[in-house]
C-alpha atoms as a PDB file:
ATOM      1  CA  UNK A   1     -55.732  73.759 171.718  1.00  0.00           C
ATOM      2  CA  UNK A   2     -53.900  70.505 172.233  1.00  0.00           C
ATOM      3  CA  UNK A   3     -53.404  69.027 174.994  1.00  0.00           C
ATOM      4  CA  UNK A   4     -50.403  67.664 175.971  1.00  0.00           C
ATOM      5  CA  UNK A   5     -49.568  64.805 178.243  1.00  0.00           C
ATOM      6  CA  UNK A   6     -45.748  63.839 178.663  1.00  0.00           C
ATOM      7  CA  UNK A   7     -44.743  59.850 180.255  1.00  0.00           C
ATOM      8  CA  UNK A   8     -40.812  59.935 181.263  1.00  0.00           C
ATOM      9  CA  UNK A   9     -39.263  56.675 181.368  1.00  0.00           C
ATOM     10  CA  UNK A  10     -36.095  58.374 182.945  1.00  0.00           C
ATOM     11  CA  UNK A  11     -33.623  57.144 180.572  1.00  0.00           C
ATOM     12  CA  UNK A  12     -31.909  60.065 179.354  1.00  0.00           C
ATOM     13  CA  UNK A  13     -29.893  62.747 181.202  1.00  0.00           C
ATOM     14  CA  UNK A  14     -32.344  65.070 183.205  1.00  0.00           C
ATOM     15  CA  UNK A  15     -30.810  67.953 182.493  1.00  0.00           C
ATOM     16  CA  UNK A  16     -31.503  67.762 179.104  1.00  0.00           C
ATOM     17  CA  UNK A  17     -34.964  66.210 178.878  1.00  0.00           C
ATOM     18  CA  UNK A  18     -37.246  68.433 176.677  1.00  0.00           C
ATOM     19  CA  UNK A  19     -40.186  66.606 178.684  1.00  0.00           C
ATOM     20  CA  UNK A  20     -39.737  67.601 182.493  1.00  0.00           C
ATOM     21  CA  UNK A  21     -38.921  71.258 181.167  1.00  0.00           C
ATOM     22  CA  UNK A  22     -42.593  71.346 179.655  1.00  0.00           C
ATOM     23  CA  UNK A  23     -43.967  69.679 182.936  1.00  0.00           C
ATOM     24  CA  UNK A  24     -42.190  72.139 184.852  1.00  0.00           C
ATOM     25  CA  UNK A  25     -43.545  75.258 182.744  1.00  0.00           C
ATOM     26  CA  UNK A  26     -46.791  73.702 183.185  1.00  0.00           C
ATOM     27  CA  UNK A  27     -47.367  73.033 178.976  1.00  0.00           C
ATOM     28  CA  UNK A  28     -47.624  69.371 179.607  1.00  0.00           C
ATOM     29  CA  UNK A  29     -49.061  66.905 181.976  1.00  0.00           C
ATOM     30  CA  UNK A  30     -46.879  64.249 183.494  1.00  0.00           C
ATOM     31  CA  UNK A  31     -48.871  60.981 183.152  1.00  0.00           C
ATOM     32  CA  UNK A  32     -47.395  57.633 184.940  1.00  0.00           C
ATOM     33  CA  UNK A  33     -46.708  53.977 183.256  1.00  0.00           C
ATOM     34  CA  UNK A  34     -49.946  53.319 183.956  1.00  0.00           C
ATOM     35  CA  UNK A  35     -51.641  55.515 182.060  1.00  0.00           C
ATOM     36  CA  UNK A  36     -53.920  54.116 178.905  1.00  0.00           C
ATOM     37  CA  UNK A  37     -54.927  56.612 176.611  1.00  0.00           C
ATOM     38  CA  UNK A  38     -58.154  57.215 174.732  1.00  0.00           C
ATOM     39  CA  UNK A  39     -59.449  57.251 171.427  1.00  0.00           C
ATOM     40  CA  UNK A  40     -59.062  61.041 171.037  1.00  0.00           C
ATOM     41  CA  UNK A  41     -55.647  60.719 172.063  1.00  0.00           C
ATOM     42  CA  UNK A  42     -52.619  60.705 169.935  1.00  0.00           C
ATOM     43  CA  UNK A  43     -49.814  58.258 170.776  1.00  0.00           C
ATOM     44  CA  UNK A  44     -46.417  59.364 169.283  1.00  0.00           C
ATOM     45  CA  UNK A  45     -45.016  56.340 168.480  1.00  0.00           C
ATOM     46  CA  UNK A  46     -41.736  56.214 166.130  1.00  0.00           C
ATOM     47  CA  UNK A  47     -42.697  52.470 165.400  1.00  0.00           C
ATOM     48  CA  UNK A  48     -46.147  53.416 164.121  1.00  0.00           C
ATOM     49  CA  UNK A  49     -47.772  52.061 161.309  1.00  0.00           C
ATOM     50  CA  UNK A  50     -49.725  54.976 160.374  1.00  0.00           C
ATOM     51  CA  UNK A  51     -48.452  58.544 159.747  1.00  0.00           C
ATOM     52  CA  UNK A  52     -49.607  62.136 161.680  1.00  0.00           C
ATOM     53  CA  UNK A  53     -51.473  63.751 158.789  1.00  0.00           C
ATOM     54  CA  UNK A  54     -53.969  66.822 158.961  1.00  0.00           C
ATOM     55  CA  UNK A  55     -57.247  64.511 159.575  1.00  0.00           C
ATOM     56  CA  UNK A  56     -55.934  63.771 162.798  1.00  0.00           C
ATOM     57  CA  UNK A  57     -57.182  67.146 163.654  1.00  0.00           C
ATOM     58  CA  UNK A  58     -59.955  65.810 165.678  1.00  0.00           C
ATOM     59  CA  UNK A  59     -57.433  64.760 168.627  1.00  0.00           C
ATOM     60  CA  UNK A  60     -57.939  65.916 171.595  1.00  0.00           C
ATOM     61  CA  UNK A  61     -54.316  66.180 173.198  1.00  0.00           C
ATOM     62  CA  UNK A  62     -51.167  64.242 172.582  1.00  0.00           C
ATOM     63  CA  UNK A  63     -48.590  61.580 174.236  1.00  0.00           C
ATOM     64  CA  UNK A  64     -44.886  62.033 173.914  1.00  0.00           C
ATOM     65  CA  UNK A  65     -43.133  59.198 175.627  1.00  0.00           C
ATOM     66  CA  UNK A  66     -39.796  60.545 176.630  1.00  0.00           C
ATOM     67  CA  UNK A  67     -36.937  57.904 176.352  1.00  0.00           C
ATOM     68  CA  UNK A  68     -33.977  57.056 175.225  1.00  0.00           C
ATOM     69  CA  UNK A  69     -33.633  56.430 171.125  1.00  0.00           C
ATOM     70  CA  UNK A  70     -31.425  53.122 171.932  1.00  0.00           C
ATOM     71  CA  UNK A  71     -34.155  51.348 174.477  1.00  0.00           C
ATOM     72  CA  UNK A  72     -37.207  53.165 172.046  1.00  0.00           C
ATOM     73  CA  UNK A  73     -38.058  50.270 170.336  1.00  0.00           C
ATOM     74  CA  UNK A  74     -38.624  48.582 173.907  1.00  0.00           C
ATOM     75  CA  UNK A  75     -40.561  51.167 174.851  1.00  0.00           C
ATOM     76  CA  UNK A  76     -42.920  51.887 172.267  1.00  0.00           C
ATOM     77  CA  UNK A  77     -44.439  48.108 172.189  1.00  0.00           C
ATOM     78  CA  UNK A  78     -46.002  48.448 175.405  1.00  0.00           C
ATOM     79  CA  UNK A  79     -50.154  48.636 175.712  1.00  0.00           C
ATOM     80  CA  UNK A  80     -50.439  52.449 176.667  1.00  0.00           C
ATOM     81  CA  UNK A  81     -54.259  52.598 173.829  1.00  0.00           C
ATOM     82  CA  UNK A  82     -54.925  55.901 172.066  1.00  0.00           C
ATOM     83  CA  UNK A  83     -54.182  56.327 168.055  1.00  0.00           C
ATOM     84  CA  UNK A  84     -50.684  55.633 167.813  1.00  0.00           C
ATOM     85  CA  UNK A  85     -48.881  57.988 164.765  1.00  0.00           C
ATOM     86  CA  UNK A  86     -45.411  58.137 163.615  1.00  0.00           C
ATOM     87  CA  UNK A  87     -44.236  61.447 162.683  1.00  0.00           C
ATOM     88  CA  UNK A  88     -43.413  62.370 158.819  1.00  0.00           C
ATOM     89  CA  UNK A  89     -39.712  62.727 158.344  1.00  0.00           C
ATOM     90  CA  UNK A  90     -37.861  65.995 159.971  1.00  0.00           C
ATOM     91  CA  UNK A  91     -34.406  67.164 160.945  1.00  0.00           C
ATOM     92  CA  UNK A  92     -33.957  67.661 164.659  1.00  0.00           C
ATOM     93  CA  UNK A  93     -32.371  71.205 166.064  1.00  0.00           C
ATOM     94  CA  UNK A  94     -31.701  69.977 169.076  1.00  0.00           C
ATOM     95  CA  UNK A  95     -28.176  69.832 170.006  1.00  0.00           C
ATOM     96  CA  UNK A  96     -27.454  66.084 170.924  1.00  0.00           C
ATOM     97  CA  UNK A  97     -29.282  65.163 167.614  1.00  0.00           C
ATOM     98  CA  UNK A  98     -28.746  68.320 165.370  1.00  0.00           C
ATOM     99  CA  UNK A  99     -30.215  67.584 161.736  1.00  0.00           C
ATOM    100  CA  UNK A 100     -30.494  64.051 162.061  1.00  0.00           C
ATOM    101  CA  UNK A 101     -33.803  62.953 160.566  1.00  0.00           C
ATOM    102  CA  UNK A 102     -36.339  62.059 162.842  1.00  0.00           C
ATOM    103  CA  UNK A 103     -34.030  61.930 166.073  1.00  0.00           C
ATOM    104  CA  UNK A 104     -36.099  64.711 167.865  1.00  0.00           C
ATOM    105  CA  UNK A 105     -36.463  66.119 171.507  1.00  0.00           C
ATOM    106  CA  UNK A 106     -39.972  65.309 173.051  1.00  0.00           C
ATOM    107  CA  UNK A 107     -40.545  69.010 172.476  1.00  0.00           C
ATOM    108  CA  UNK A 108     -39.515  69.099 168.868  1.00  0.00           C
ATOM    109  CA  UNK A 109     -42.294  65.968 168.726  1.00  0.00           C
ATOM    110  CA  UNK A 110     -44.907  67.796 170.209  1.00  0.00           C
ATOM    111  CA  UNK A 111     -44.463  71.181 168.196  1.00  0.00           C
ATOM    112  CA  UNK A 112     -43.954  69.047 164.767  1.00  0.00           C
ATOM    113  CA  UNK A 113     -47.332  67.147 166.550  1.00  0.00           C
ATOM    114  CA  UNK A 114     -48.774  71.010 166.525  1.00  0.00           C
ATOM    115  CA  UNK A 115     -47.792  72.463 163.341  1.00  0.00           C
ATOM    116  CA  UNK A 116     -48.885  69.179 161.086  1.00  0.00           C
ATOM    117  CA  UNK A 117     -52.428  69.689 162.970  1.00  0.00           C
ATOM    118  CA  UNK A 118     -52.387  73.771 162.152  1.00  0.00           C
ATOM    119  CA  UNK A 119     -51.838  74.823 165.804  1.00  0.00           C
ATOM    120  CA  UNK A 120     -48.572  76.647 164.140  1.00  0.00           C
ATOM    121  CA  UNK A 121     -48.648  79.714 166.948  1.00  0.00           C
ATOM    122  CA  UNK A 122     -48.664  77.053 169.779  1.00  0.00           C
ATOM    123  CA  UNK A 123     -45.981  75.459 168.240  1.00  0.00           C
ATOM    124  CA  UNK A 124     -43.607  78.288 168.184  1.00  0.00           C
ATOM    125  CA  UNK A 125     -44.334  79.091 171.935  1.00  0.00           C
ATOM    126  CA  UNK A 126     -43.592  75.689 172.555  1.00  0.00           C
ATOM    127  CA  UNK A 127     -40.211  75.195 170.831  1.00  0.00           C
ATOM    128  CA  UNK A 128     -39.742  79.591 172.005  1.00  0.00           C
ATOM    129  CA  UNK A 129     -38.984  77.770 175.733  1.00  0.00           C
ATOM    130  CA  UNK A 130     -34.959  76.513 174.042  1.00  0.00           C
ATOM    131  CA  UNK A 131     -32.730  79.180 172.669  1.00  0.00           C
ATOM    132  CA  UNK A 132     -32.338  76.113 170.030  1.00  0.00           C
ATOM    133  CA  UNK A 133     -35.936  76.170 169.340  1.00  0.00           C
ATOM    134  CA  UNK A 134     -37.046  78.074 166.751  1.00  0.00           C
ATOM    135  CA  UNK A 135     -33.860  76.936 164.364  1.00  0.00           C
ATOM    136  CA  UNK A 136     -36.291  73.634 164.472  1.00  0.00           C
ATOM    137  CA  UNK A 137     -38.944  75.679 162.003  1.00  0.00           C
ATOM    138  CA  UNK A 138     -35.966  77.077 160.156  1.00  0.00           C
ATOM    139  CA  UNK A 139     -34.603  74.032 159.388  1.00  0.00           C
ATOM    140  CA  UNK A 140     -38.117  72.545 158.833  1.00  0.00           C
ATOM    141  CA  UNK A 141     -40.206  75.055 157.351  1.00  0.00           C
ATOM    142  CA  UNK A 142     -41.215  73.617 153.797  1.00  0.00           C
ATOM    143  CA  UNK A 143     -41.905  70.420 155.008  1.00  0.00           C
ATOM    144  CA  UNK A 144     -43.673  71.132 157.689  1.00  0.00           C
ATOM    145  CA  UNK A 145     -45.734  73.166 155.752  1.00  0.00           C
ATOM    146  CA  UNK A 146     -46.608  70.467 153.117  1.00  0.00           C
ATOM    147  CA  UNK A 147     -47.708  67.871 155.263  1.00  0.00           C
ATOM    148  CA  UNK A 148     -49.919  70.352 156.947  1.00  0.00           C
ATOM    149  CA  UNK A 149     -51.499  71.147 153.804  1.00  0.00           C
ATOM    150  CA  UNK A 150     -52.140  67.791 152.992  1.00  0.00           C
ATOM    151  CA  UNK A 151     -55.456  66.201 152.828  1.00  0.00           C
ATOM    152  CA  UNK A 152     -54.783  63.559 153.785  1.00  0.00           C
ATOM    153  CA  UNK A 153     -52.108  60.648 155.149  1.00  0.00           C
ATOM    154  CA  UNK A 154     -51.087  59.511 151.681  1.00  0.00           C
ATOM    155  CA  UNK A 155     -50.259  63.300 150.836  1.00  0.00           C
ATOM    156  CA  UNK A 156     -47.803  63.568 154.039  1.00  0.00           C
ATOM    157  CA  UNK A 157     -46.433  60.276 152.315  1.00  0.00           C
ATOM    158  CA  UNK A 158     -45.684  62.006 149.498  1.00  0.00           C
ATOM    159  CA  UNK A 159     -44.542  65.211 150.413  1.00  0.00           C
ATOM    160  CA  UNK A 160     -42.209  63.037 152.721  1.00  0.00           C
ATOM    161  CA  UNK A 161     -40.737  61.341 149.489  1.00  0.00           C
ATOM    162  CA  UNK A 162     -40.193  64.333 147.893  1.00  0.00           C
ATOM    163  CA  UNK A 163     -38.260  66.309 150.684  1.00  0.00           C
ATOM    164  CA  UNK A 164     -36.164  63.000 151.996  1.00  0.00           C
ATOM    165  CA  UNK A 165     -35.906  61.560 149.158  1.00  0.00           C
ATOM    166  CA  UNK A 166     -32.302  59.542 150.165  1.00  0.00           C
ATOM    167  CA  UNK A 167     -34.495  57.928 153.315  1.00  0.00           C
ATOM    168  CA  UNK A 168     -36.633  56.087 150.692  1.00  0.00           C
ATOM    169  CA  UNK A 169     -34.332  55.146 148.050  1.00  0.00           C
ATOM    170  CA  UNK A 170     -34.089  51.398 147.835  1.00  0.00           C
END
């Protein structure tokens, strides 16, 4: 299984950050500013140059940096190592954000992070801890399932074209 480390930056309201609810329940490590990931970890990083895609299935746990989407891009420049990966293109459930694309909680991150890499039962427990959560695979369900049945990072491209097609348009 995944593991799953969690860096707050404290920019959001607490009572609604997806993040210290998984570090609470004990699903996710809190790491500090300091922290520098390895190789074998997976940076979620919006900013990315390089899309999650199934051969990333060698990870060994995952980073979700929980901040703010207006200071993210501040954020997300900062030396922290590991592989950094953008996630493919998917509609948030979350309340604040509810079916904007790509505007996801740190736990919809993580889940999508779980499904793409074929941990799909951990990532229903995970997004099982909102009442909002499972609405996420509802909402989500074909995609997600195509770019975890891609081979490889130019099929999640793909299959991202085809189900957002209005986000690529030029």
């Amino acid at each position: 299984m995944l593991g799953v480390f969690a860096l707050e930056m404290g920019q959001d309201d607490p009572t609604k950050c997806t993040a210290r609810k998984m570090i609470n329940m004990d699903l996710a490590r809190g790491v500090g500013r300091k922290f520098h990931a390895s190789d074998t970890v997976i940076v979620l990083n919006p900013y990315a140059h390089r899309v999650l895609a199934p051969p990333d299935r060698g990870a060994k746990a995952v980073l979700v940096v929980d901040c703010s989407w207006n200071q993210a891009q501040e954020v997300f420049f900062r030396k922290v190592g590991g592989k950094h990966r953008r996630l493919p293109v998917l509609l948030a459930a979350n309340p604040t954000n509810y079916s904007r694309a790509g505007m996801l909680s740190s736990l919809e991150a993580v889940a999508s992070t779980m499904y793409v890499l074929d941990e799909t039962e951990e990532a229903a427990e995970y997004l099982n801890i909102y009442k909002w959560g499972p609405n996420f695979l509802t909402l989500n369900q074909e995609p997600l399932d195509a770019y975890r049945k891609s081979r490889t990072e130019g099929g999640v491209l793909q299959a991202e074209r085809e189900y957002f097609p209005h986000l690529f348009e030029q």
